[in-house]
Each structure stands twice: as structure tokens, then as C-alpha cells.
N, C-alpha and C. Protein backbone atom coordinates (compact mmCIF):
# COMPACT_ATOMS: atom_id res chain seq x y z
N UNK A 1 21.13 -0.32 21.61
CA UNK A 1 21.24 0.81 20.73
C UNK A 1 19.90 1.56 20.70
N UNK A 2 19.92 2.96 20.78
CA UNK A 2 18.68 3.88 20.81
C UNK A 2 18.92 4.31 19.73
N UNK A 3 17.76 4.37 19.09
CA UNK A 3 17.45 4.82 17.40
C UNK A 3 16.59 6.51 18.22
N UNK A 4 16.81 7.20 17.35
CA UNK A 4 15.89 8.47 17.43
C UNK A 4 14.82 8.64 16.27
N UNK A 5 13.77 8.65 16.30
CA UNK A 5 12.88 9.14 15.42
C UNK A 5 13.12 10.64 14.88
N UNK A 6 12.63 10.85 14.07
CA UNK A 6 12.28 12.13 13.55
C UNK A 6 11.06 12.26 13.55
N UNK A 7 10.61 13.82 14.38
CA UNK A 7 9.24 13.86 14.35
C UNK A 7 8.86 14.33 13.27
N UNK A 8 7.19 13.78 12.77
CA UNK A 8 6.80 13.69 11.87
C UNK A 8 5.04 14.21 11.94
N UNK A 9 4.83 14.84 10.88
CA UNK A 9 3.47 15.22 10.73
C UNK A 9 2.54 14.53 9.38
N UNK A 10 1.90 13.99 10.12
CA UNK A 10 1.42 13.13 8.77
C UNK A 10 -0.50 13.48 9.00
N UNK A 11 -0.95 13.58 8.14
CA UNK A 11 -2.83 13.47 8.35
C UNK A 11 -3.29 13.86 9.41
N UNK A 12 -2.79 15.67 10.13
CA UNK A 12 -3.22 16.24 11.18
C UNK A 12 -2.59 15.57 12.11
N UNK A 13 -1.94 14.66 12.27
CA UNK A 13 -1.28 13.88 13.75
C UNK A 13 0.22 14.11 13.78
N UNK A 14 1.07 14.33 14.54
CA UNK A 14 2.41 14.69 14.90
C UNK A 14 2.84 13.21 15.68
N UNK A 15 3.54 12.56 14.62
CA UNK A 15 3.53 11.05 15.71
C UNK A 15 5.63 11.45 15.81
N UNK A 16 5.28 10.85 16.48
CA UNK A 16 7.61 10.81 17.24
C UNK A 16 8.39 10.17 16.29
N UNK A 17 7.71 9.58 15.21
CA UNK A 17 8.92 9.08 14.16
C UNK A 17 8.24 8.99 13.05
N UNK A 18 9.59 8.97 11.98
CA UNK A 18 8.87 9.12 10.19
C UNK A 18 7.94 7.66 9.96
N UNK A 19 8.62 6.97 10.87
CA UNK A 19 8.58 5.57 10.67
C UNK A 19 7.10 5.16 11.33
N UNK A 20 6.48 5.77 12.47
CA UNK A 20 5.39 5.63 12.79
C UNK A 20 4.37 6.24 11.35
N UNK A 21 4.66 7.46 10.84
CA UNK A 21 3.97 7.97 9.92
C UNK A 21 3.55 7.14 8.88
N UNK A 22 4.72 6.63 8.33
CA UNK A 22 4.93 5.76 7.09
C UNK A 22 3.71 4.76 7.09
N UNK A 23 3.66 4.02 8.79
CA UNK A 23 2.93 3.30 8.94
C UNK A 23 1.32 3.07 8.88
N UNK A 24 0.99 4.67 9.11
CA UNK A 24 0.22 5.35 9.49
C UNK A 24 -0.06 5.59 7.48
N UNK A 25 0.15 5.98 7.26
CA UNK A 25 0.02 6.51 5.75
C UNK A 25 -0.15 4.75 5.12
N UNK A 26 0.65 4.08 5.47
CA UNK A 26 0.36 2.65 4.53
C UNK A 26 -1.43 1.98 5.28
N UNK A 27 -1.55 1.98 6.10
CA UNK A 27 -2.78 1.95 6.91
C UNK A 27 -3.65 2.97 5.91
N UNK A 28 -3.66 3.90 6.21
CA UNK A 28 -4.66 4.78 5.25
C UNK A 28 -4.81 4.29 3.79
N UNK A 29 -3.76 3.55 2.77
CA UNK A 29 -3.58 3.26 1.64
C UNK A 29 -4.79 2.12 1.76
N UNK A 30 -4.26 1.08 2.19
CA UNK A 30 -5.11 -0.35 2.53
C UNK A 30 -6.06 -0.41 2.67
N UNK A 31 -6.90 1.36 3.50
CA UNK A 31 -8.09 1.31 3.77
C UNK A 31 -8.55 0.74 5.24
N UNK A 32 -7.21 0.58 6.32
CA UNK A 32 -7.25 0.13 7.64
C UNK A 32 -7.29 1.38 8.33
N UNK A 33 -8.44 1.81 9.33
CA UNK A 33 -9.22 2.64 10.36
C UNK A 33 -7.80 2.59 11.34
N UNK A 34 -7.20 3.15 11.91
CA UNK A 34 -6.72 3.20 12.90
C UNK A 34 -6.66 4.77 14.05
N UNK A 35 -5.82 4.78 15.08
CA UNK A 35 -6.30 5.49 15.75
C UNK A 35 -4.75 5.34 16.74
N UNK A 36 -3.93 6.39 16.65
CA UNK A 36 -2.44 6.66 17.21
C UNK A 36 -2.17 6.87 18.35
N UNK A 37 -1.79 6.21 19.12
CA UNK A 37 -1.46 6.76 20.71
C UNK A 37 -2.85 6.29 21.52
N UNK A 38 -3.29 5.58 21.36
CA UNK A 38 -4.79 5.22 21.45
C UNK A 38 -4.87 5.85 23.70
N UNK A 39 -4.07 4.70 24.54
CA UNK A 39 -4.25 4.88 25.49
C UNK A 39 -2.91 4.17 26.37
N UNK A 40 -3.06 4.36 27.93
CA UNK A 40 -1.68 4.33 28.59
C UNK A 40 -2.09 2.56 29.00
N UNK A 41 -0.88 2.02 28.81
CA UNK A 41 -1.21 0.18 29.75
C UNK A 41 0.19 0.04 30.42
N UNK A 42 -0.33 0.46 31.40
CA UNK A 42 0.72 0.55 32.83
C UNK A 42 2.26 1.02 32.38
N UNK A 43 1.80 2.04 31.60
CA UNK A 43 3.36 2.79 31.43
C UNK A 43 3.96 2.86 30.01
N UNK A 44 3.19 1.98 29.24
CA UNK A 44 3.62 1.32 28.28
C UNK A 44 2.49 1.99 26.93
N UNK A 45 3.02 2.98 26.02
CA UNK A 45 1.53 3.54 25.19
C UNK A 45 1.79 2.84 23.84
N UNK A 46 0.39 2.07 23.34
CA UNK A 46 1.20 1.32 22.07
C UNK A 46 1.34 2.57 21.17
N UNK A 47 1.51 2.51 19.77
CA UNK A 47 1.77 2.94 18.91
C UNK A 47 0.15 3.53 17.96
N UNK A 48 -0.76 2.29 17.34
CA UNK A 48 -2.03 2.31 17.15
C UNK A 48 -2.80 1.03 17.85
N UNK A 49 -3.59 1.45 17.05
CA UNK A 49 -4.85 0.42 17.67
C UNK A 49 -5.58 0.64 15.99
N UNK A 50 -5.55 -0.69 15.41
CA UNK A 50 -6.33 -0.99 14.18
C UNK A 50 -7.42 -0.86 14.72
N UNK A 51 -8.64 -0.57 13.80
CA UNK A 51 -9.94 -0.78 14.10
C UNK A 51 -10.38 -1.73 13.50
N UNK A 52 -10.25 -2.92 13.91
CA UNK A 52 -10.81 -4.12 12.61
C UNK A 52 -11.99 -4.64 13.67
N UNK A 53 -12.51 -5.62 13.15
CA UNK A 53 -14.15 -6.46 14.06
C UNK A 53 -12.98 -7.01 15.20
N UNK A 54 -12.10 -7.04 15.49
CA UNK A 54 -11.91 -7.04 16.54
C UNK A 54 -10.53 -6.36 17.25
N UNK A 55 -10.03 -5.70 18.10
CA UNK A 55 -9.05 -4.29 17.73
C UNK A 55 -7.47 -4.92 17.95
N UNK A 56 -6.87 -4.56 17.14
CA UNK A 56 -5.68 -4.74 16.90
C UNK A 56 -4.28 -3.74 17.40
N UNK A 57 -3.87 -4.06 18.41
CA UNK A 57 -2.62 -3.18 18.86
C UNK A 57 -1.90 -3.36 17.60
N UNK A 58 -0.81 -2.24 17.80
CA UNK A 58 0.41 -1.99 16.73
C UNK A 58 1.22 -1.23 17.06
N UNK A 59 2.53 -2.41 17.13
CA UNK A 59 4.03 -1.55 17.81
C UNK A 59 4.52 -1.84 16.41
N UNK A 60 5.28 -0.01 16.55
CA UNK A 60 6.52 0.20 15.65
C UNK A 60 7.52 0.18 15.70
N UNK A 61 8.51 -0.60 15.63
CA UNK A 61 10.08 -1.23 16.07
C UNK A 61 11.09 -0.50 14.56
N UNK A 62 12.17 0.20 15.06
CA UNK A 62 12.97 0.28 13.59
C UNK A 62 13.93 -0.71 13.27
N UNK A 63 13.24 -2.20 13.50
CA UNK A 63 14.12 -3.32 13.27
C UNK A 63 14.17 -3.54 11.91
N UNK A 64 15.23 -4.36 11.01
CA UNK A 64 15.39 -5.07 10.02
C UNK A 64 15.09 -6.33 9.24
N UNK A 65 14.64 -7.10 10.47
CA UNK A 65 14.18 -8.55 10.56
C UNK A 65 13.60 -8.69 11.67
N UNK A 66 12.37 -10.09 11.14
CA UNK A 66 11.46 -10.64 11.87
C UNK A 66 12.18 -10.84 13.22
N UNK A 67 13.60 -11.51 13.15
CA UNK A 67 14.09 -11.84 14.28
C UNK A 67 14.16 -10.90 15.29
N UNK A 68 14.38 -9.59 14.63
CA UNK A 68 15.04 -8.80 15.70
C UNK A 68 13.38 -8.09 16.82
N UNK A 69 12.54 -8.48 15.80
CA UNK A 69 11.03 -7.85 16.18
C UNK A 69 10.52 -8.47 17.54
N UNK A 70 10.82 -9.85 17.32
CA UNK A 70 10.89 -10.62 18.33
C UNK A 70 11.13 -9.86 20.25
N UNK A 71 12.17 -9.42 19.79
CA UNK A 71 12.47 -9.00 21.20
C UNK A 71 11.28 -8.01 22.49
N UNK A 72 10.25 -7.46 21.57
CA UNK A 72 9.29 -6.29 21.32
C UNK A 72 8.19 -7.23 22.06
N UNK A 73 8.39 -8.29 21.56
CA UNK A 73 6.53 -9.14 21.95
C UNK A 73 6.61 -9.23 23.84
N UNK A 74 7.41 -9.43 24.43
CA UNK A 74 7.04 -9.50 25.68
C UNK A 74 6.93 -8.50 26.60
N UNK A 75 7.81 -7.03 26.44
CA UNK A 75 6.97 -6.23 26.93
C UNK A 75 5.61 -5.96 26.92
N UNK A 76 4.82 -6.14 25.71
CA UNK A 76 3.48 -5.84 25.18
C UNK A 76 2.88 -7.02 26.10
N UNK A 77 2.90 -8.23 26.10
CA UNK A 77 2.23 -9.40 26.64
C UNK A 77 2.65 -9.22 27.92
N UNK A 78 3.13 -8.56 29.09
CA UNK A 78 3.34 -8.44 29.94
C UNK A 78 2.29 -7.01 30.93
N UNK A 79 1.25 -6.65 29.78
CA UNK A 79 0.39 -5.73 30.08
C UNK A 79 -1.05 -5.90 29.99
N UNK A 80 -1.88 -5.18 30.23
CA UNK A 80 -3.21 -5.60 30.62
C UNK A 80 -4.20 -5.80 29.21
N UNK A 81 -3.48 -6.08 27.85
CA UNK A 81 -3.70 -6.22 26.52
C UNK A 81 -3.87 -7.56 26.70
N UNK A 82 -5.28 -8.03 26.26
CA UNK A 82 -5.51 -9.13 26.16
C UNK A 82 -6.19 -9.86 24.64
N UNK A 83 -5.88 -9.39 24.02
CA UNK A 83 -6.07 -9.53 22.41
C UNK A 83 -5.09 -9.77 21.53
N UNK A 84 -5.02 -9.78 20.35
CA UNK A 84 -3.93 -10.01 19.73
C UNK A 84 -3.22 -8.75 19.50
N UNK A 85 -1.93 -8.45 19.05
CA UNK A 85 -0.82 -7.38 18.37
C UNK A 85 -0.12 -7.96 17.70
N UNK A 86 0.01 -6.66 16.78
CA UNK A 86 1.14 -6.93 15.24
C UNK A 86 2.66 -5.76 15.83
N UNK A 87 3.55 -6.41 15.42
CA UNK A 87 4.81 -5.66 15.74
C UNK A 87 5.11 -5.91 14.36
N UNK A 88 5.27 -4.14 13.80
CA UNK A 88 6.07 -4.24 12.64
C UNK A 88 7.40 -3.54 12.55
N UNK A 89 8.07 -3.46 11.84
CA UNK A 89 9.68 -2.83 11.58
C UNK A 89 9.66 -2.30 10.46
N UNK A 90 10.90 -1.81 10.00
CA UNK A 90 11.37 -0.66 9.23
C UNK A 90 10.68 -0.72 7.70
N UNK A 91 10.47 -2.06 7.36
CA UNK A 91 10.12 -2.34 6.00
C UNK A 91 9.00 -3.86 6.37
N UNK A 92 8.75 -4.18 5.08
CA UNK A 92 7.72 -5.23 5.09
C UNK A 92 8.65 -6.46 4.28
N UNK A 93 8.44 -7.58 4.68
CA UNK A 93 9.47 -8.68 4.65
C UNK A 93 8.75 -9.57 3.45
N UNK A 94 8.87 -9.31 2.36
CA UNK A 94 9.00 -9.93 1.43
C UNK A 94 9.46 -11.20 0.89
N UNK A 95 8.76 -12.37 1.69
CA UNK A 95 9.35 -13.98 1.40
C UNK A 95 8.40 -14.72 0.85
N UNK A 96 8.46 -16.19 0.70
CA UNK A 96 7.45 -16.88 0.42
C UNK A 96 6.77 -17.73 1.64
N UNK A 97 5.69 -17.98 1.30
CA UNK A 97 4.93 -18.00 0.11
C UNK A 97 4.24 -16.72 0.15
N UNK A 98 4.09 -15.73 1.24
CA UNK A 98 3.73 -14.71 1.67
C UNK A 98 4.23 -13.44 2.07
N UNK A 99 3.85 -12.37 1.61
CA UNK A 99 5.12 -11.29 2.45
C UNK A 99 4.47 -10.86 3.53
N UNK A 100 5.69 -10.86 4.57
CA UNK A 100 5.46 -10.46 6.08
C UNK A 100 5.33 -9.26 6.40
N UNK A 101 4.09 -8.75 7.42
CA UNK A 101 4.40 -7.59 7.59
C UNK A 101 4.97 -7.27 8.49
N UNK A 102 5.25 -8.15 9.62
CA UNK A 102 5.79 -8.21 10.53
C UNK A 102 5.28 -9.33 11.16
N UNK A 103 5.18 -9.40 13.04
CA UNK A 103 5.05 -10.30 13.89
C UNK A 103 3.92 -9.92 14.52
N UNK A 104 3.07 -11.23 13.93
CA UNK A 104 1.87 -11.67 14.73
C UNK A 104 1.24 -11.92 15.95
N UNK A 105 1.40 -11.81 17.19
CA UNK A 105 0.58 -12.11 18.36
C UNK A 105 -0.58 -12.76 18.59
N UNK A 106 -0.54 -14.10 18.33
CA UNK A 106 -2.32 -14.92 18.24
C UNK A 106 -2.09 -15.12 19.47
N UNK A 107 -3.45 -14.95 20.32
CA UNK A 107 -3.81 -15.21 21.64
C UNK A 107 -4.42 -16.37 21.79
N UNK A 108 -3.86 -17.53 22.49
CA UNK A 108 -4.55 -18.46 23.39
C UNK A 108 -4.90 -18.09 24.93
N UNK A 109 -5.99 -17.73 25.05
CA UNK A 109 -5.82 -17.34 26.07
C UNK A 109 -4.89 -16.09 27.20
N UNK A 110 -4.32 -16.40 27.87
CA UNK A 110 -2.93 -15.68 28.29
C UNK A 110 -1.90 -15.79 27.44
N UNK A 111 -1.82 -17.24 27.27
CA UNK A 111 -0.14 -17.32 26.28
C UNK A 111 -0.69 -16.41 25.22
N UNK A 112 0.62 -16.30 24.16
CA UNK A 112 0.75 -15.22 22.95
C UNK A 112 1.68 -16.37 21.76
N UNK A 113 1.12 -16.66 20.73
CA UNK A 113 2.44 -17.54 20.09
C UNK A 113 2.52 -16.01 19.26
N UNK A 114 3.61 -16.43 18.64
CA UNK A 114 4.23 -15.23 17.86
C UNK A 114 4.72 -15.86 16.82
N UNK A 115 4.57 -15.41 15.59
CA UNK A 115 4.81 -15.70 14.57
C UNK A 115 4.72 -14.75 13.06
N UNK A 116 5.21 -15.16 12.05
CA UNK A 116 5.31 -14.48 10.96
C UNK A 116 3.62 -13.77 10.76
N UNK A 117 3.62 -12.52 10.22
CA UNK A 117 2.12 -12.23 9.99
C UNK A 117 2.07 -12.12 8.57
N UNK A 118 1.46 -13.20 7.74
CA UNK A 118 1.18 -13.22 6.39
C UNK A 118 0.34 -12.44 5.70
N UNK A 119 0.59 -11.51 5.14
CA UNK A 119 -0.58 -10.82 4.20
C UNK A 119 -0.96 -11.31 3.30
N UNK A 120 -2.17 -10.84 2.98
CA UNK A 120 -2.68 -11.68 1.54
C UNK A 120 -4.25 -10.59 1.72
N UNK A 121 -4.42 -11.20 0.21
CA UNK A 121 -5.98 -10.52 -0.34
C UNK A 121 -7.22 -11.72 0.28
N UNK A 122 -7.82 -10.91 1.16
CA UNK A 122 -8.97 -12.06 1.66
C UNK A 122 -9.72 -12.50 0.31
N UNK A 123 -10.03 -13.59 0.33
CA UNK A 123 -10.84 -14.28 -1.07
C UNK A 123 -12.00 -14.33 -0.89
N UNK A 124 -12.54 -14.05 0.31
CA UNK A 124 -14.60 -13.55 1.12
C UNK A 124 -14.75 -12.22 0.92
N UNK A 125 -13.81 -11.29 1.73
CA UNK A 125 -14.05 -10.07 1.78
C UNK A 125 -13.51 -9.54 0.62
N UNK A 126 -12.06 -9.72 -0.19
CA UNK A 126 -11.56 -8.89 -1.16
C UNK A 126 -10.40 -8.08 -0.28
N UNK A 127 -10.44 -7.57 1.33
CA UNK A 127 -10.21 -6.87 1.79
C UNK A 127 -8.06 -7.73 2.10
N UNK A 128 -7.29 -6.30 1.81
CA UNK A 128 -5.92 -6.95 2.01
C UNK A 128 -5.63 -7.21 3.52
N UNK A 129 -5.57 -8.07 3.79
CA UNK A 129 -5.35 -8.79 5.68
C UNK A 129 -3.93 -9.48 6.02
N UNK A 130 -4.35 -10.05 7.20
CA UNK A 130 -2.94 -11.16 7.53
C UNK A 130 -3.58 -11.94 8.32
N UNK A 131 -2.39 -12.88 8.52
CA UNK A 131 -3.07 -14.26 9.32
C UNK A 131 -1.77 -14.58 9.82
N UNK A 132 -1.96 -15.34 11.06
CA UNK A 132 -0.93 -15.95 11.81
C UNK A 132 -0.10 -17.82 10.84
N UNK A 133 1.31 -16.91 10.87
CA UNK A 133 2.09 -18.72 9.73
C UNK A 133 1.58 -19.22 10.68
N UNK A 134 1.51 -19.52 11.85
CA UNK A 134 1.24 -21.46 12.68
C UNK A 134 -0.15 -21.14 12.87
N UNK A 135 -0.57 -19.94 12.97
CA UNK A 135 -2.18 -20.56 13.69
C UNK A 135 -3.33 -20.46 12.84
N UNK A 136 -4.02 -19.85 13.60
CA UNK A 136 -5.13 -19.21 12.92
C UNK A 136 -4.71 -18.54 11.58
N UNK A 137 -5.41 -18.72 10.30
CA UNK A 137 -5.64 -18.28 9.05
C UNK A 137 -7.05 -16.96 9.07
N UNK A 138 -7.70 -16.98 10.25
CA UNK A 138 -8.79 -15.88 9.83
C UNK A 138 -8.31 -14.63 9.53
N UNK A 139 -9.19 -14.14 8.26
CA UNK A 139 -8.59 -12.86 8.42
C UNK A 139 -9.08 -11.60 8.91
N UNK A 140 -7.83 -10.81 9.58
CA UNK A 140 -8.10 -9.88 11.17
C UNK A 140 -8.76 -8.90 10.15
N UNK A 141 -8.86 -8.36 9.44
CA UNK A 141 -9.73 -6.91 8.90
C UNK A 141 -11.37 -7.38 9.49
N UNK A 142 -11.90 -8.75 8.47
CA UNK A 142 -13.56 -8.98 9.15
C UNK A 142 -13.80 -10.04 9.26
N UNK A 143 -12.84 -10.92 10.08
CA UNK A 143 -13.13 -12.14 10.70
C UNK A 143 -13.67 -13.23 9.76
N UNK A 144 -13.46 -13.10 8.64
CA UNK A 144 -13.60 -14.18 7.71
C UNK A 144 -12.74 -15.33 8.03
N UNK A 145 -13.17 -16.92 7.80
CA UNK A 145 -12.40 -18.06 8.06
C UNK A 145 -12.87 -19.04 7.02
N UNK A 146 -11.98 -20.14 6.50
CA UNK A 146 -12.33 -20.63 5.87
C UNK A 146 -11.57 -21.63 5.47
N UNK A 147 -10.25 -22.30 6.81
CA UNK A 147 -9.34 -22.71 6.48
C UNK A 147 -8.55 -22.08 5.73
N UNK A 148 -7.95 -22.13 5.18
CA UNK A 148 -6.89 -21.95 3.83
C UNK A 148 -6.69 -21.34 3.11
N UNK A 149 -8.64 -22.05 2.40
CA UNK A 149 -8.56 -21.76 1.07
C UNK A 149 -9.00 -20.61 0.54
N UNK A 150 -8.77 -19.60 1.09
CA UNK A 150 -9.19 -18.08 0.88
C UNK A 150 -7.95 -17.23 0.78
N UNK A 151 -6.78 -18.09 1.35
CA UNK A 151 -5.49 -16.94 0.98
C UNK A 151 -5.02 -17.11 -0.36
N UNK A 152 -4.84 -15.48 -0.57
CA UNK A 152 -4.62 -15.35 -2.46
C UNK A 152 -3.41 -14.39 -2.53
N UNK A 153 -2.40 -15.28 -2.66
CA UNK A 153 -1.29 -14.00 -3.06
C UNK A 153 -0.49 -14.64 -4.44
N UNK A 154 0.17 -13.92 -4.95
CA UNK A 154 0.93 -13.97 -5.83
C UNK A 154 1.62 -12.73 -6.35
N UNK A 155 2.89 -13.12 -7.44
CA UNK A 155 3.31 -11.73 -7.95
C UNK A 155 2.89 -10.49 -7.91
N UNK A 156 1.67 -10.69 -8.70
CA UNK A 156 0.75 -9.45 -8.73
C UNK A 156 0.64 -8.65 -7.34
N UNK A 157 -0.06 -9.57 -6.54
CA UNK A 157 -0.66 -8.89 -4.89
C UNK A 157 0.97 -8.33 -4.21
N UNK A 158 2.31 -9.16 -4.32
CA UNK A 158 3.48 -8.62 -3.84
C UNK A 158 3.71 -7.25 -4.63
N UNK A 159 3.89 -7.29 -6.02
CA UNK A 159 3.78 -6.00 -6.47
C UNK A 159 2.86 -4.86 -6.06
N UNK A 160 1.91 -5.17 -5.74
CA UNK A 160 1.03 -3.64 -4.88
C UNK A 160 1.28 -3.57 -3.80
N UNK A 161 1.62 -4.65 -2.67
CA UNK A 161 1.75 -4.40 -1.74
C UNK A 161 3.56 -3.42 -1.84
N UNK A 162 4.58 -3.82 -2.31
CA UNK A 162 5.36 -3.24 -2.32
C UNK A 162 4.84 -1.80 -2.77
N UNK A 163 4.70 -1.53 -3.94
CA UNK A 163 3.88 -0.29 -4.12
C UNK A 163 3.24 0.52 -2.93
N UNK A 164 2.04 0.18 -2.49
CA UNK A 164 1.79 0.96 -1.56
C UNK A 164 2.35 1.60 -0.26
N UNK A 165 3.38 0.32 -0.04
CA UNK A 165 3.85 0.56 1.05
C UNK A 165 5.35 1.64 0.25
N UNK A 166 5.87 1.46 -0.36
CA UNK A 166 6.73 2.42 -0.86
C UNK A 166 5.87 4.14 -1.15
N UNK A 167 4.73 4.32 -1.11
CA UNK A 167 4.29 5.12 -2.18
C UNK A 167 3.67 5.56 -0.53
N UNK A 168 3.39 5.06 0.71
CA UNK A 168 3.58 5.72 1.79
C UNK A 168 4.22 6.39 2.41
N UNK A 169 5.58 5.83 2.06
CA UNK A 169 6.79 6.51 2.76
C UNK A 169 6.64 7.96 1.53
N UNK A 170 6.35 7.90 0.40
CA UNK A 170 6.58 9.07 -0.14
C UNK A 170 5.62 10.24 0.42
N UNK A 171 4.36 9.69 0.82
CA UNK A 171 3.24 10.52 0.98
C UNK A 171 3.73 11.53 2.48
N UNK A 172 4.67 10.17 3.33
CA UNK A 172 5.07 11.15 4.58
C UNK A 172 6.32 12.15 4.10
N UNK A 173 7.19 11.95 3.68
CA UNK A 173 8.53 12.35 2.94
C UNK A 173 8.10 13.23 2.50
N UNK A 174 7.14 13.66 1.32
CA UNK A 174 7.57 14.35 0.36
C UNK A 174 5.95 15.30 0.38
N UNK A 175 4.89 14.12 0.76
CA UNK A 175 2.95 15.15 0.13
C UNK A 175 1.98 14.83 1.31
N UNK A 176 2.84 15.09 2.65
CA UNK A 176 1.99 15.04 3.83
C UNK A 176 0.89 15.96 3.44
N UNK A 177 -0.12 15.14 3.99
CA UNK A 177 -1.75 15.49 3.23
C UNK A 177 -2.69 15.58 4.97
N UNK A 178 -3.39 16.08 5.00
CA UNK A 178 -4.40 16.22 5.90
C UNK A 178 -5.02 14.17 6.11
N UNK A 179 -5.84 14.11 6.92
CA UNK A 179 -6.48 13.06 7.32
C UNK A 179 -7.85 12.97 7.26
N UNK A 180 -8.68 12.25 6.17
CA UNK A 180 -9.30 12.24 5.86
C UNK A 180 -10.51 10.84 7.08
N UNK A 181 -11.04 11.03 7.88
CA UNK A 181 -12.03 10.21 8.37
C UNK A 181 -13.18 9.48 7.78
């Protein structure tokens, strides 16, 4: 099934779907640097490129579930990207103990495990991040580690995160705003 985007103008950039925007606008909320359409990898153009201490691809899928996101990770790992990527979908997945923002890409090397990407409030930096459910816990904004015991979520942190990310989609929808650097 081919989904069509609606093109969209969000913060001076014209990206091919509302849904890239949205994404793009919840990124700006969080306070995550990114950078759209970044460059070509053998045919294949991601979506962004986070700017975190170390750079983060980002495909936008208009899937429903983690499961269906799944399908997305091996084109990407089949290109000259040798770092990690987040594949997210239509909405942000709201479970326990963590809400997902989508699917994680931790790099061993060549292999890629893939897994749930947990958000949470870093407890070093303050800064809102994610971490891989099976692997690595560091968090990707500034490479803070600390085992564990630094992920902080609860009610509260699900309530803003829903918030913001709702209060993005409005900003593309309804009060597309210029882009502030």
C-alpha cells in the first residue's frame, strides 16, 4: 500500500509530508538540532539527520505500530550508514515502562539490533533522550551513561511528552512558524 503525503511547509523547509513536518516541529519542541534531507546513500535520501554528539539518521514511516516499522530497518542497513537510526511512525507509542518513539538501530559493528527506542528525561543532562530496550541505555542527545540508573520517566514525563508531540502536529496544521537556528 502507497500512502501519499501532503506537502507541507513547516520552519522555511517544504518537506513531502505533514507527517515529516510534525516530526520536524516535535524535534524543534525537545530542543533536538536537526537538518532534513541531509544527503543521497546510494539512492536512498533519509528523512533527517539529528545533530546529537554523535549523528543520528531519521526515517519517517506512516506506520501504526512498532511492528509494522520494522519492515523500514533493512533498507537503511543495507547502505553506506554506519551509525545508528531511529525509524519513527505516525504517532509515538505510549507503553510501559517507557513510551516509544519508535525503532532503535544500535550498531554492533555491521550488524544493527533493532529494538523499541525508549524515551525518558536524562537524569546527567536533564536533556529528553532515548535508549535502546535490549542494549545500550546511553543517552543519544550527549552520550551520557550510567547503566540504568539515570532513566526517569513517569506519569508526569508521559504527559509532556504526549503534549508536545500533540502540540506539534498543531504548530504544522494550524501556526506554521518560520525556523528559528
Amino acid at each position: 500500500m502507497s500512502v501519499n503525503g501532503i506537502p507541507t511547509s513547516y520552519g522555511g523547509v517544504r518537506f513531502r509530508s505533514r507527517l515529516e513536518a510534525k516530526w520536524a516541529a516535535f524535534f524543534d519542541t525537545i530542543g533536538w538540532r536537526w537538518t532534513y534531507e541531509p544527503f543521497d546513500l546510494e539512492g536512498y535520501i533519509p528523512d533527517f539527520v539529528l545533530h546529537f554528539r554523535k549523528p543520528m539518521l531519521v526515517e519517517v514511516k506512516p506506520d501504526l505500530s512498532l511492528e509494522d516499522l520494522k519492515a523500514h530497518a533493512s533498507k537503511i542497513e543495507k547502505t553506506s550508514w554506519k551509525h545508528e537510526f531511529l525509524i519513527v511512525g505516525s504517532t509515538m507509542f505510549y507503553g510501559s515502562p517507557f513510551p516509544a518513539l519508535g525503532l532503535l538501530a544500535e550498531r554492533y559493528g555491521n550488524e544493527a539490533s533493532v529494538a523499541p527506542a525508549w524515551s525518558f528525561r536524562c537524569g546527567k543532562c536533564g536533556e529528553i533522550t532515548f535508549c535502546h530496550e535490549e542494549g545500550s541505555y546511553e543517552c543519544r542527545v550527549n552520550s551520557c551513561y550510567d547503566g540504568d540508573s539515570f532513566l526517569k520517566s513517569d506519569d508526569t514525563f508521559f504527559d509532556e511528552l504526549k503534549y508536545k508531540f500533540g502540540r506539534a502536529g498543531n504548530e504544522v496544521q494550524w501556526f506554521p512558524k518560520e525556523r528559528v537556528q
